[in-house]
C-alpha atoms as a PDB file:
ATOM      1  CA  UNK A   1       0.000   0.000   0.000  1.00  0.00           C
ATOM      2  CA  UNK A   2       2.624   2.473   0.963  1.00  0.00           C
ATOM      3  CA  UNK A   3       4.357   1.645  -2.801  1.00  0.00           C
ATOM      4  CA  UNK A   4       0.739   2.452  -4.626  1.00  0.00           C
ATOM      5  CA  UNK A   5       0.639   5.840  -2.260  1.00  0.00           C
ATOM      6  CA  UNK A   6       4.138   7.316  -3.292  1.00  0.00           C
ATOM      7  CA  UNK A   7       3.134   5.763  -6.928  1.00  0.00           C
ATOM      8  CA  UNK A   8       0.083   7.925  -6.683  1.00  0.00           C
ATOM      9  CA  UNK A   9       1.528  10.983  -5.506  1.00  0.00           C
ATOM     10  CA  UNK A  10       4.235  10.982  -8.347  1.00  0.00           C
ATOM     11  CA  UNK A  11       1.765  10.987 -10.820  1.00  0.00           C
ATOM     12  CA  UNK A  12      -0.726  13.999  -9.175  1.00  0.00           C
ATOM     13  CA  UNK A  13       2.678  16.033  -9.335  1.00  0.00           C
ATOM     14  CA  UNK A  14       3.384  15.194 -12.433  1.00  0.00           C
ATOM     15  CA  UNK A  15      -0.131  16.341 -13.586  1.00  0.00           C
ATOM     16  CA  UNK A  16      -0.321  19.769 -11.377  1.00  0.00           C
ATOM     17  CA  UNK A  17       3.156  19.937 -13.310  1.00  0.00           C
ATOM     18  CA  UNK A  18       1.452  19.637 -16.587  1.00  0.00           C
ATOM     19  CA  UNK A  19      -1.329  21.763 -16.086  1.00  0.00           C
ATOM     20  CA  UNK A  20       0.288  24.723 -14.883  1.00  0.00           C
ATOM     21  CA  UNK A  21       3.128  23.991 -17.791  1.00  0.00           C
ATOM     22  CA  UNK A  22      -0.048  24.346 -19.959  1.00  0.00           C
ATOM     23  CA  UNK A  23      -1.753  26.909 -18.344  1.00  0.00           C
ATOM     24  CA  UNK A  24       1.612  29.466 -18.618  1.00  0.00           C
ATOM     25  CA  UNK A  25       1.769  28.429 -22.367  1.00  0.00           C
ATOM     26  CA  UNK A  26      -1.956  29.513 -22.505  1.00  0.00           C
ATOM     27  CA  UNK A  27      -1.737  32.911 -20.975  1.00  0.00           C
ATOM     28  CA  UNK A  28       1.849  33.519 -22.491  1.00  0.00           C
ATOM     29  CA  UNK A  29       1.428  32.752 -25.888  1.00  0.00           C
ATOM     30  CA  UNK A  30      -2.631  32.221 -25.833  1.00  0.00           C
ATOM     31  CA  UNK A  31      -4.603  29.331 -27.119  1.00  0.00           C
ATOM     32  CA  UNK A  32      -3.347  28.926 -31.129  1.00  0.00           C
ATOM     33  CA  UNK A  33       0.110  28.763 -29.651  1.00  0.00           C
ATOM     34  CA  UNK A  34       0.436  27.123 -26.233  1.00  0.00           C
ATOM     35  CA  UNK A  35       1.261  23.775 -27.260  1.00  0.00           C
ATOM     36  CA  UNK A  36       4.063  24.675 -29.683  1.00  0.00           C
ATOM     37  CA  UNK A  37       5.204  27.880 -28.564  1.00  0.00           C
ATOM     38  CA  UNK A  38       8.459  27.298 -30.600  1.00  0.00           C
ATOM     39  CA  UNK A  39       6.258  28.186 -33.898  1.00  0.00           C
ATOM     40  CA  UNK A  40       4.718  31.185 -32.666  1.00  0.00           C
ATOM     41  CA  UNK A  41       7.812  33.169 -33.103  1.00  0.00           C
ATOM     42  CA  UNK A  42       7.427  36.576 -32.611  1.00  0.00           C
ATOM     43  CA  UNK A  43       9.301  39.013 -34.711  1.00  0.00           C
ATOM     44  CA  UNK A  44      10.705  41.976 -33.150  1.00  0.00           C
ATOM     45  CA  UNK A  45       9.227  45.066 -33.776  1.00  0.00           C
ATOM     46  CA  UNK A  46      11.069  47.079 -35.712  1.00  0.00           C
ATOM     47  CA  UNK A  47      10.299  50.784 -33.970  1.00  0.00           C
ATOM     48  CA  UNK A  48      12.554  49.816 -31.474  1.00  0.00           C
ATOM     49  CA  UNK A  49      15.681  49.421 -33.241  1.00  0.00           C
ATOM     50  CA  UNK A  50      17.315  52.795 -34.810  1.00  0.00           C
ATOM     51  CA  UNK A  51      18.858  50.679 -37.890  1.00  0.00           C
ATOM     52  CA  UNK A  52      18.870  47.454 -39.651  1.00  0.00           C
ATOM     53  CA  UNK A  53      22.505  46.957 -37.987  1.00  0.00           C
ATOM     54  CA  UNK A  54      21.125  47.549 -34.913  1.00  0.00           C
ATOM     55  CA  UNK A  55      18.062  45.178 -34.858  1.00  0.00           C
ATOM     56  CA  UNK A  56      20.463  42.348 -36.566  1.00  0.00           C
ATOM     57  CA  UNK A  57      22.910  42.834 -33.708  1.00  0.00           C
ATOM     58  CA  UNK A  58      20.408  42.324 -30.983  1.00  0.00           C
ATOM     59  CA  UNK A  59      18.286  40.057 -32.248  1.00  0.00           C
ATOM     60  CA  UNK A  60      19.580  38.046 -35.467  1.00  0.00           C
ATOM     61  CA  UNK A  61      16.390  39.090 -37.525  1.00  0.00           C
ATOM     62  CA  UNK A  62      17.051  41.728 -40.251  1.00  0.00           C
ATOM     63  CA  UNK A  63      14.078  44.051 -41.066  1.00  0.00           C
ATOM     64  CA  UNK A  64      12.729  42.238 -43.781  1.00  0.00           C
ATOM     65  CA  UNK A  65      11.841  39.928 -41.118  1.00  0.00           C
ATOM     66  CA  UNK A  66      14.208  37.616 -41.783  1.00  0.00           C
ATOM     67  CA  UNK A  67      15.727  35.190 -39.199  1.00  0.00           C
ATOM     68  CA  UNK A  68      19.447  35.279 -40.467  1.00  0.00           C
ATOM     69  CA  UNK A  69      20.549  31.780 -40.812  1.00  0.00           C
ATOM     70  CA  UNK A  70      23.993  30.447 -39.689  1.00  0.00           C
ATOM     71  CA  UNK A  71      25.937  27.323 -38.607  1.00  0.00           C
ATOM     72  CA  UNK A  72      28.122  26.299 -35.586  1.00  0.00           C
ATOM     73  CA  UNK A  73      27.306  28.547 -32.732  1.00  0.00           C
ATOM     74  CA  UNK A  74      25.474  27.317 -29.388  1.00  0.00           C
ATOM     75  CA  UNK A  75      22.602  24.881 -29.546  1.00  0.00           C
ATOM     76  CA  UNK A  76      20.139  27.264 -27.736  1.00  0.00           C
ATOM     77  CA  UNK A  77      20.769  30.124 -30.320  1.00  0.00           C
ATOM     78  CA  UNK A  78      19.124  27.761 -32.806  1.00  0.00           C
ATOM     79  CA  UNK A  79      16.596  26.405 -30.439  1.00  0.00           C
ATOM     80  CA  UNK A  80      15.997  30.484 -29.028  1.00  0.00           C
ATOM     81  CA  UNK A  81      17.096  32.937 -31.452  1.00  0.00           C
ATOM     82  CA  UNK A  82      19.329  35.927 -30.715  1.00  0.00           C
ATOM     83  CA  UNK A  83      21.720  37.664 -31.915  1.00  0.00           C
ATOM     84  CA  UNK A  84      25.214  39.441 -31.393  1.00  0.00           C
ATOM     85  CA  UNK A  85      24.246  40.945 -28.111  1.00  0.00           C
ATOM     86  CA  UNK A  86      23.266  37.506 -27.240  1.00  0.00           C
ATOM     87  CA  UNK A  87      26.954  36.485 -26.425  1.00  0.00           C
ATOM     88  CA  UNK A  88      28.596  39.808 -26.385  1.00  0.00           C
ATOM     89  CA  UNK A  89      26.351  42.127 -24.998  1.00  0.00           C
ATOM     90  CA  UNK A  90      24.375  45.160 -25.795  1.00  0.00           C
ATOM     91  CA  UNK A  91      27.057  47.066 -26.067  1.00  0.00           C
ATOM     92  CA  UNK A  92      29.625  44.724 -27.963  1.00  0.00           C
ATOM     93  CA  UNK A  93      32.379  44.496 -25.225  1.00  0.00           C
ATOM     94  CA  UNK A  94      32.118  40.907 -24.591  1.00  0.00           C
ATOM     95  CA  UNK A  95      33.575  39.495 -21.463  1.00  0.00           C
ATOM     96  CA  UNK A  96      30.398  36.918 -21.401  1.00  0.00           C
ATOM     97  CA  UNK A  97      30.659  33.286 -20.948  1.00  0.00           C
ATOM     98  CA  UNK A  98      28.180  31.946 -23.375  1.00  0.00           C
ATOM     99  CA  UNK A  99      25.918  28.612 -22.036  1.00  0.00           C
ATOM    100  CA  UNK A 100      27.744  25.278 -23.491  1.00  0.00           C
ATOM    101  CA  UNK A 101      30.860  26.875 -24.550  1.00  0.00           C
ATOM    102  CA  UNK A 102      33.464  27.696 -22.261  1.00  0.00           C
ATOM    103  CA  UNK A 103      34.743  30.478 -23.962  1.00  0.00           C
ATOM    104  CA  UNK A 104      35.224  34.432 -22.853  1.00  0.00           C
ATOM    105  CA  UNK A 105      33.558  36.190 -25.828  1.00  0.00           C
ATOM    106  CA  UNK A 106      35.518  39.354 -26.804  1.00  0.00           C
ATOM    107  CA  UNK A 107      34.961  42.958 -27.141  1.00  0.00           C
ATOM    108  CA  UNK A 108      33.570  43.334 -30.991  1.00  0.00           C
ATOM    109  CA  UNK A 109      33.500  46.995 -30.921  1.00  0.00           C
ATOM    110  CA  UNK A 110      34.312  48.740 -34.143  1.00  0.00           C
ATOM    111  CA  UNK A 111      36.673  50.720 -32.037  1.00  0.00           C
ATOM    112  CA  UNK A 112      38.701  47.621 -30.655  1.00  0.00           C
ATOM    113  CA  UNK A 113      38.455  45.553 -33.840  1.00  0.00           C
ATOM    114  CA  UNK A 114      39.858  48.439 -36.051  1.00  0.00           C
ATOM    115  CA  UNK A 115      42.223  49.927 -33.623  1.00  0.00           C
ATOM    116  CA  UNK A 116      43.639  47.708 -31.284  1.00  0.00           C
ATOM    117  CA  UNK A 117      43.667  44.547 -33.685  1.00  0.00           C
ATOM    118  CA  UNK A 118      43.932  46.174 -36.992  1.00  0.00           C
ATOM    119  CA  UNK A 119      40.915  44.378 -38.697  1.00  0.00           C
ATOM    120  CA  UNK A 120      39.662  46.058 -41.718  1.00  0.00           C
ATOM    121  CA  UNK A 121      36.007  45.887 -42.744  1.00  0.00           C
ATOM    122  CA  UNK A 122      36.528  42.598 -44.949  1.00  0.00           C
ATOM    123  CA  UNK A 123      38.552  40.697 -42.065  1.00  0.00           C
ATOM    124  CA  UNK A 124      35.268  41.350 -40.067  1.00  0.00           C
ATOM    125  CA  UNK A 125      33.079  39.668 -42.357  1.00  0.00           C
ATOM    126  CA  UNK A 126      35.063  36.769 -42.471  1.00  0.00           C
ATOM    127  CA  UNK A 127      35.264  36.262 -38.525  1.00  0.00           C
ATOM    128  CA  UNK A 128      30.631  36.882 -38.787  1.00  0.00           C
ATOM    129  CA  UNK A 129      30.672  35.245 -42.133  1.00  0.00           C
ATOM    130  CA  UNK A 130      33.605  32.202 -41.833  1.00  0.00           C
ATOM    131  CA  UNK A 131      34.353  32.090 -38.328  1.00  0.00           C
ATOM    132  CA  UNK A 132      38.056  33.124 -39.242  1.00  0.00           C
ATOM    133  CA  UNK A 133      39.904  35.506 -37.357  1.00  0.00           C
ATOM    134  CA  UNK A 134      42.376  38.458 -38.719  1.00  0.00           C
ATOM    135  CA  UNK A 135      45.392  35.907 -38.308  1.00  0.00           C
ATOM    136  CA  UNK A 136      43.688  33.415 -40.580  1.00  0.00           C
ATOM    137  CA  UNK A 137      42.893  30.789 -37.622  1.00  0.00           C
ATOM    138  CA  UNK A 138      39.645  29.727 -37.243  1.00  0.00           C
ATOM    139  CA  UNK A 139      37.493  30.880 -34.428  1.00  0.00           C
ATOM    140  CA  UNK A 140      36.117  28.459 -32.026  1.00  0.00           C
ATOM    141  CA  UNK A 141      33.368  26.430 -33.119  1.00  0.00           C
ATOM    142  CA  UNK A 142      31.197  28.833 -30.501  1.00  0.00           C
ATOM    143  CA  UNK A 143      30.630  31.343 -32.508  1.00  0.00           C
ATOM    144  CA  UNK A 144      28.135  31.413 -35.540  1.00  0.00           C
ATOM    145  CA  UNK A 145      28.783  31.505 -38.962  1.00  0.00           C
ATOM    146  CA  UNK A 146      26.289  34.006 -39.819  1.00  0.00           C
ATOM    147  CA  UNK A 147      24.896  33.572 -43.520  1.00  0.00           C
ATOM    148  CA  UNK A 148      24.045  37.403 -44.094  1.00  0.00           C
ATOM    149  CA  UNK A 149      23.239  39.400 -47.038  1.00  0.00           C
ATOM    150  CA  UNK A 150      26.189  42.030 -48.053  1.00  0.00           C
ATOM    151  CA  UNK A 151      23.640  44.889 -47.348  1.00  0.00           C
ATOM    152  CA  UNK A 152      23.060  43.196 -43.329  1.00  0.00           C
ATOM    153  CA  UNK A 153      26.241  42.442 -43.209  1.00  0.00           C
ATOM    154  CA  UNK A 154      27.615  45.723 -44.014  1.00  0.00           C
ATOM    155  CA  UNK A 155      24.454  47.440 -41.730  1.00  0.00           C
ATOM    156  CA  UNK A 156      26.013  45.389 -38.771  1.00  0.00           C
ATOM    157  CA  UNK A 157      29.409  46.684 -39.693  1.00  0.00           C
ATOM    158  CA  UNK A 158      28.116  50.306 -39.605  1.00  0.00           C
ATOM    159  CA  UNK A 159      26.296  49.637 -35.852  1.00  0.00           C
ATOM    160  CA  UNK A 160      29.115  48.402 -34.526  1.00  0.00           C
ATOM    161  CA  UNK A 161      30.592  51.813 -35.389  1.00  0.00           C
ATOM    162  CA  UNK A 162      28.362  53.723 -33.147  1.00  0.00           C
ATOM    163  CA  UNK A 163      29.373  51.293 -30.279  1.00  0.00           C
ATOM    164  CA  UNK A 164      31.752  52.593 -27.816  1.00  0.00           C
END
């Protein structure tokens, strides 16, 4: 009897668990979307970002709506979106330990890129674009290889220009 009673128990936790799982999902993301809340992504809205550069940056959708697409990079990015500011911060200086990888991101100011490591525009687009750093090595498997257009690529550039 005392088996079938902590059985019993178990499973009434398990089902207040579920319901109030469910019941979040329902008030958070409302009926349509509460059992698959992954596909009821919601877009950023654009008003709150001054540029393309900038909304790219923080979030890794351009303002075409666009999720930008990319490879390596942490599981969770794919699973959560995000972008930039996600492992470096809002305002680029890094110093953030990213979840699964074990790695100190750096400062990706344009300031500290251009100045203090001598990267030129292109050599920037290869570390976002090929995960290769000024030097030629390749950057840890961490960070994404972001598959941008030249026009969001170049709007990120130009945002991380009014970082400082």
């Amino acid at each position: 009897m005392n088996s079938r009673f902590n059985i019993n128990a178990v499973l009434i936790a398990l089902l207040a668990f579920a319901a109030g799982f469910l019941a979040a999902n329902i008030f958070h993301y409302g009926w349509e979307g509460s059992m698959m809340p992954y596909q009821q992504y919601r877009f950023p809205n654009k008003a709150e970002y001054s540029s393309n550069g900038e909304m790219i940056f923080m979030t890794g959708v351009n303002e075409r709506e666009e999720r930008i697409p990319f490879t390596a990079g942490p599981q969770w990015l794919y699973m959560h979106g995000g972008g930039c500011a996600s492992c470096h911060g809002a305002d680029g200086r890094g110093g953030i330990y990213p979840m699964m990888c074990g790695i100190r991101t750096p400062d990706i100011r344009y300031s500290t890129l251009a100045e203090m490591h001598g990267m030129s525009d292109e050599d920037i687009i290869r570390a976002v674009t090929k995960g290769v750093d000024d030097e030629g090595e390749q950057l840890d498997l961490c960070m994404p290889r972001w598959q941008m257009s030249e026009k969001d690529i170049r709007d990120v550039i130009e945002y991380l220009k009014q970082l400082s």
